[in-house]
C-alpha atoms as a PDB file:
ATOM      1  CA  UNK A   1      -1.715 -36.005 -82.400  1.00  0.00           C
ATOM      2  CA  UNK A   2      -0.714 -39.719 -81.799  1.00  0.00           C
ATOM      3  CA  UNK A   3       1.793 -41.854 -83.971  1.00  0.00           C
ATOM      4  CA  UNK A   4      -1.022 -43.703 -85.215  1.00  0.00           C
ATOM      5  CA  UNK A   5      -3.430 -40.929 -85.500  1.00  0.00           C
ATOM      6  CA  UNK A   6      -0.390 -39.147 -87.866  1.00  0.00           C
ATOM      7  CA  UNK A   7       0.238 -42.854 -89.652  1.00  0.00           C
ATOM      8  CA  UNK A   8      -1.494 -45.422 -90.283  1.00  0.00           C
ATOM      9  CA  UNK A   9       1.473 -48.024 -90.931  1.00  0.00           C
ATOM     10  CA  UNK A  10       2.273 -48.098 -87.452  1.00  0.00           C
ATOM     11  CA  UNK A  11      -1.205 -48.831 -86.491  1.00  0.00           C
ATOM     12  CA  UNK A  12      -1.313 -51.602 -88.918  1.00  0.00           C
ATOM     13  CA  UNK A  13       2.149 -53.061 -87.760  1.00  0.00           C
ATOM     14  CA  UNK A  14       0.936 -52.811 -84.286  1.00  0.00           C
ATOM     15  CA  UNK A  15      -2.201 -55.027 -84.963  1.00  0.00           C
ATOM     16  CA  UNK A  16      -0.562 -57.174 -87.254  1.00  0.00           C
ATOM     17  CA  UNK A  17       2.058 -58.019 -84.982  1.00  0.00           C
ATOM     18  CA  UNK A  18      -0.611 -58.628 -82.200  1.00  0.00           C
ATOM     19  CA  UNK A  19      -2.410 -60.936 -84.394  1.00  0.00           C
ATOM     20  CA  UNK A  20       0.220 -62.938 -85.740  1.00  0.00           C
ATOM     21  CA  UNK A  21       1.497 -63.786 -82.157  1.00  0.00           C
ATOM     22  CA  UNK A  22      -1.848 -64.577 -81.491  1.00  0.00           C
ATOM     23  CA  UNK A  23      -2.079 -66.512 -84.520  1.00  0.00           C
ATOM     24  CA  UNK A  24       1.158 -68.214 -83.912  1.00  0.00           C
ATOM     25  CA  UNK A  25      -0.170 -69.366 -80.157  1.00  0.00           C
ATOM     26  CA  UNK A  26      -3.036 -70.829 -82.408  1.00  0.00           C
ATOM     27  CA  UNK A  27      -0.748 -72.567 -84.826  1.00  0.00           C
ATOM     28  CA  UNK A  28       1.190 -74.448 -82.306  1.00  0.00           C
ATOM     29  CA  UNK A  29      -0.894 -77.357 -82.055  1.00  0.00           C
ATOM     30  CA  UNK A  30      -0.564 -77.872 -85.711  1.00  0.00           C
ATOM     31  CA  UNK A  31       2.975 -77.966 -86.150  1.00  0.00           C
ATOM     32  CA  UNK A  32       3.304 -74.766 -88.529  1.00  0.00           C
ATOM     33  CA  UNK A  33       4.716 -71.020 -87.976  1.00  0.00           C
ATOM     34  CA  UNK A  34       2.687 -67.871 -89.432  1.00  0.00           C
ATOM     35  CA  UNK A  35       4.991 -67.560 -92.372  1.00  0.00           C
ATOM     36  CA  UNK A  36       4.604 -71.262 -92.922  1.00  0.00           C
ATOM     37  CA  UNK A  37       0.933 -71.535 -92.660  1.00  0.00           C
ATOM     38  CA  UNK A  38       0.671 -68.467 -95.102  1.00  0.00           C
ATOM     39  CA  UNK A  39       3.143 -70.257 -97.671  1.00  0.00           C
ATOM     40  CA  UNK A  40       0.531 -73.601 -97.880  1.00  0.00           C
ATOM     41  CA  UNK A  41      -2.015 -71.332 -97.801  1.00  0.00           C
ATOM     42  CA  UNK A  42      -1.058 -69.647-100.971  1.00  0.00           C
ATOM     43  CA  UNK A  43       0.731 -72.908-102.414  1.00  0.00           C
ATOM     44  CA  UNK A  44      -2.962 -73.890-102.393  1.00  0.00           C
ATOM     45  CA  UNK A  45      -4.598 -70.935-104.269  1.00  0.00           C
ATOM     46  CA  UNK A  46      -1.374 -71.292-106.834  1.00  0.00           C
ATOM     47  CA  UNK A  47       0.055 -74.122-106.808  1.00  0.00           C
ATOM     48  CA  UNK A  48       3.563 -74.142-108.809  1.00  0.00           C
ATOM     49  CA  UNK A  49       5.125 -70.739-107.511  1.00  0.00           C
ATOM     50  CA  UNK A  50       8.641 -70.283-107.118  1.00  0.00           C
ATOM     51  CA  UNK A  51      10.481 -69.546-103.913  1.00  0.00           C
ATOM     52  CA  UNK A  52      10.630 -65.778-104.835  1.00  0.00           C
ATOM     53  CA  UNK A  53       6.963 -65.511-105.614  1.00  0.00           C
ATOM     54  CA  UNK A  54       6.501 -67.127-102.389  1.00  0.00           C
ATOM     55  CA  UNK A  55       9.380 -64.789-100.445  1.00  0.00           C
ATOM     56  CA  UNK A  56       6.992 -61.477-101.906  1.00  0.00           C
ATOM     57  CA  UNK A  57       3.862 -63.249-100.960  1.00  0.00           C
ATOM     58  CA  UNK A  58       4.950 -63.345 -97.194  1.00  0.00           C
ATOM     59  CA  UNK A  59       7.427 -60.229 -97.191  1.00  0.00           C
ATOM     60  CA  UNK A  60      10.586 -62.075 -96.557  1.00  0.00           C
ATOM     61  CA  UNK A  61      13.812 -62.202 -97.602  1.00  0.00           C
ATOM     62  CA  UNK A  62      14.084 -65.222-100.793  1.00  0.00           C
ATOM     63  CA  UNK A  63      16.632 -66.626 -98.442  1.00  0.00           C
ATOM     64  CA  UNK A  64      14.662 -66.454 -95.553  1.00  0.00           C
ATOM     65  CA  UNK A  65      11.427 -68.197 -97.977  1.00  0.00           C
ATOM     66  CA  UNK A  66      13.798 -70.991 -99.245  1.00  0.00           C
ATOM     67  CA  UNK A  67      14.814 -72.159 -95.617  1.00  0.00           C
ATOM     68  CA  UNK A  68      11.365 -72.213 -94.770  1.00  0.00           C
ATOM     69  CA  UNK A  69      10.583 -73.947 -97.528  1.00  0.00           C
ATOM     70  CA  UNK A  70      13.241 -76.773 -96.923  1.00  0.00           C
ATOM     71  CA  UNK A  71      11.706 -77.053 -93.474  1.00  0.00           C
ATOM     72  CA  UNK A  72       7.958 -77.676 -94.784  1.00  0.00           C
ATOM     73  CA  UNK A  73       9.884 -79.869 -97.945  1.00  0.00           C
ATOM     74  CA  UNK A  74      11.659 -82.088 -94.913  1.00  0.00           C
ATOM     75  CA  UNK A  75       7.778 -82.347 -93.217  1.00  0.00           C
ATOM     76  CA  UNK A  76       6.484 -83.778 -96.701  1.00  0.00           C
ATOM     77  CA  UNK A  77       4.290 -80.899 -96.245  1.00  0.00           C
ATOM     78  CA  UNK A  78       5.862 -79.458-100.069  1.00  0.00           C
ATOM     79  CA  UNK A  79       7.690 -80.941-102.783  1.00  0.00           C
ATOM     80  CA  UNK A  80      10.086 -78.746-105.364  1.00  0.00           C
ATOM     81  CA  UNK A  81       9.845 -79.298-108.714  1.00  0.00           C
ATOM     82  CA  UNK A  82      12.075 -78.251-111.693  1.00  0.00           C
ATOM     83  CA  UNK A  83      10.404 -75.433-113.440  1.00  0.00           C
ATOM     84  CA  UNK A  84       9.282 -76.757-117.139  1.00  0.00           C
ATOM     85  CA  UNK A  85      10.835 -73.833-119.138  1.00  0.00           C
ATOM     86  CA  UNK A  86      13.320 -72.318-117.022  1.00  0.00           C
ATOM     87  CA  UNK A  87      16.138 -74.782-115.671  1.00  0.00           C
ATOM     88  CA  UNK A  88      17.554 -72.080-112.817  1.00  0.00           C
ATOM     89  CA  UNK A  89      13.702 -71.937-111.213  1.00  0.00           C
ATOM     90  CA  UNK A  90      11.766 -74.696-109.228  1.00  0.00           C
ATOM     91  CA  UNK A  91       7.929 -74.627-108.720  1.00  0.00           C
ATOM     92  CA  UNK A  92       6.789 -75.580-105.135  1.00  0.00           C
ATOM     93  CA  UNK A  93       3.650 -77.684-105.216  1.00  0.00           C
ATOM     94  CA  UNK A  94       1.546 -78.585-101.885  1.00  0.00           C
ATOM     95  CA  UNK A  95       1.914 -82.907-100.959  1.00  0.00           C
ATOM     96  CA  UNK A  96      -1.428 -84.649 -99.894  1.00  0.00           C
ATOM     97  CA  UNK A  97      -0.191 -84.298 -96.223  1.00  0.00           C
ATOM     98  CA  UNK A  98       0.840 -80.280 -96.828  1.00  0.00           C
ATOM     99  CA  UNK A  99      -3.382 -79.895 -98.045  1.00  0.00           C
ATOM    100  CA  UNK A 100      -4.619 -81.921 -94.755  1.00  0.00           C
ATOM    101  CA  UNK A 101      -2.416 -80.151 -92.350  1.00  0.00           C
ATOM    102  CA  UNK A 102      -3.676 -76.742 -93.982  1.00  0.00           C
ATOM    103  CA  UNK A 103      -7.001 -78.156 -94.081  1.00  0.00           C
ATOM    104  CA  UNK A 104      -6.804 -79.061 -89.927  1.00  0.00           C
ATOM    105  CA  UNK A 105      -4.868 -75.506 -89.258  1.00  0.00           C
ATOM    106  CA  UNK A 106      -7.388 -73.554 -91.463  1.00  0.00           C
ATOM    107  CA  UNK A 107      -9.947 -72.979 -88.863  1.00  0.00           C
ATOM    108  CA  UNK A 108      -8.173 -72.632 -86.206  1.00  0.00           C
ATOM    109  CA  UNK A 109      -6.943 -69.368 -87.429  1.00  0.00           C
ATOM    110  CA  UNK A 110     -10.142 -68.958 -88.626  1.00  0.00           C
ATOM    111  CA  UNK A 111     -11.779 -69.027 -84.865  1.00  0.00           C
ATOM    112  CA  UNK A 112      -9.016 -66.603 -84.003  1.00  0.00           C
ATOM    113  CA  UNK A 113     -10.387 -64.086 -86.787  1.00  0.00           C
ATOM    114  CA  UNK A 114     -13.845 -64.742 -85.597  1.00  0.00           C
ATOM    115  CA  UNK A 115     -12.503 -64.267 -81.689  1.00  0.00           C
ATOM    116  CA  UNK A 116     -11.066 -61.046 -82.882  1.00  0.00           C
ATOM    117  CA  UNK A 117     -13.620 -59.343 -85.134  1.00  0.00           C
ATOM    118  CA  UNK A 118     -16.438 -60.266 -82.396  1.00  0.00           C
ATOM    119  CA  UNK A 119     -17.661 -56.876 -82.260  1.00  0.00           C
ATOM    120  CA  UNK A 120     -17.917 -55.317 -85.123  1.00  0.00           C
ATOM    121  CA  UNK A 121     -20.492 -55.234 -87.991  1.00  0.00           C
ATOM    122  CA  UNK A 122     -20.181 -56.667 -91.347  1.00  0.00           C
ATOM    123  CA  UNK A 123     -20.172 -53.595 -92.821  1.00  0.00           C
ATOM    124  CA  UNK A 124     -16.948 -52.345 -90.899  1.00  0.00           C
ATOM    125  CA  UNK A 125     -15.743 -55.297 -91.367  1.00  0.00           C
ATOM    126  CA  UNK A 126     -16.253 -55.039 -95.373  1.00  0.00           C
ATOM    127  CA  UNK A 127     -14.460 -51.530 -94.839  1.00  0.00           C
ATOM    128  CA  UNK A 128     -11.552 -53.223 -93.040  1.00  0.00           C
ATOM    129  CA  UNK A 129     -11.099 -55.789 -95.454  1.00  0.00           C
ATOM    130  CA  UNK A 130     -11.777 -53.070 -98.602  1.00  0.00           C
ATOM    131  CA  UNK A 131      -9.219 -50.799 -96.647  1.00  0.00           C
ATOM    132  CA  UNK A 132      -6.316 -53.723 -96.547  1.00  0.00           C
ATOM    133  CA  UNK A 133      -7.060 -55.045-100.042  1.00  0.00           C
ATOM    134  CA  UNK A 134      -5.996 -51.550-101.351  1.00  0.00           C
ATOM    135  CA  UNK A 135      -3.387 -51.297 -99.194  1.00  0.00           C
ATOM    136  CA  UNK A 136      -1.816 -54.572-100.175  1.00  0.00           C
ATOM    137  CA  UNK A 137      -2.056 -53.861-103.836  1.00  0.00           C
ATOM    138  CA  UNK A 138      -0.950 -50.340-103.803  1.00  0.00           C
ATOM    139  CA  UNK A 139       2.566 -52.498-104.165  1.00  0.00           C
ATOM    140  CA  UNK A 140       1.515 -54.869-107.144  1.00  0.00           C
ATOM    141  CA  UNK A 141       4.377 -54.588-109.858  1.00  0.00           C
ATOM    142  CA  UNK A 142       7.128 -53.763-107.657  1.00  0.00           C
ATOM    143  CA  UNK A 143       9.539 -56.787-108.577  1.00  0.00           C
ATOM    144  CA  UNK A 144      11.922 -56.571-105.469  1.00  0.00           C
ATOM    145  CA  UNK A 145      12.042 -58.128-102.193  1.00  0.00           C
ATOM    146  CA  UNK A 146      10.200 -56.630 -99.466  1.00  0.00           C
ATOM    147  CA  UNK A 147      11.593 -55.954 -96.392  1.00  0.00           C
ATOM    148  CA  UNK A 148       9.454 -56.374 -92.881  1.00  0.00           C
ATOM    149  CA  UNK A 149       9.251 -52.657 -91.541  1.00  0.00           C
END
């Protein structure tokens, strides 16, 4: 029996790692990394989160989100703004030029998907995506960083 036969995770790391770099080729011409495409992308969806919510969102270190963060602050592509109700918190919020240059990225990656799922069915496809929504929430309500394996 293969690793991945025995494990999934390592068949999953495997093919996510493919796909980001493939991802990140795609993302060149707009000017953004994976993590930093992700972070507008869910700065879109909900708008206001801090730099922790965003470090979980992306499985990164907080440290490691807030320096990324600066960088897409210094592009104008986000702007920080001091949390209403707690002083020690900010709430990152997408700029006009952070939505277009989602907007302009957005399907590219989305052509890279397409590229990559040629192939299959939409009903393995809706077990994929059934398959990795479970898997990603089997971790809901753990309230610590998450480490890249």
């Amino acid at each position: 029996m293969s690793t991945e036969e025995a494990c999934s995770t390592f068949l999953v790391r495997h093919a996510w790692l493919s796909l980001r770099g493939v991802v990140a080729e795609a993302l060149v011409e707009h000017d953004l990394s994976v993590a930093q495409f992700a972070s507008l992308l869910l700065l879109r969806e909900s708008p206001g989160m801090s730099v922790a919510d965003v470090a979980r969102k992306v499985s990164t270190a907080r440290q490691s989100a807030n320096e990324m963060l600066g960088g897409l602050e210094r592009a104008g592509l986000v702007e920080r703004r001091q949390h209403p109700t707690d002083r020690r918190s900010q709430q990152i919020e997408l700029t006009p030029l952070g939505l277009a240059r989602l907007e302009a990225a957005l399907p590219t990656v989305q052509a890279v998907e397409e590229r990559l799922a040629a192939g299959f069915s939409a009903a393995d496809l809706a077990v994929v995506s059934a398959w990795l929504h479970r898997m990603a929430g089997a971790s809901s309500g753990i309230n610590e960083e998450i480490s890249t394996l």
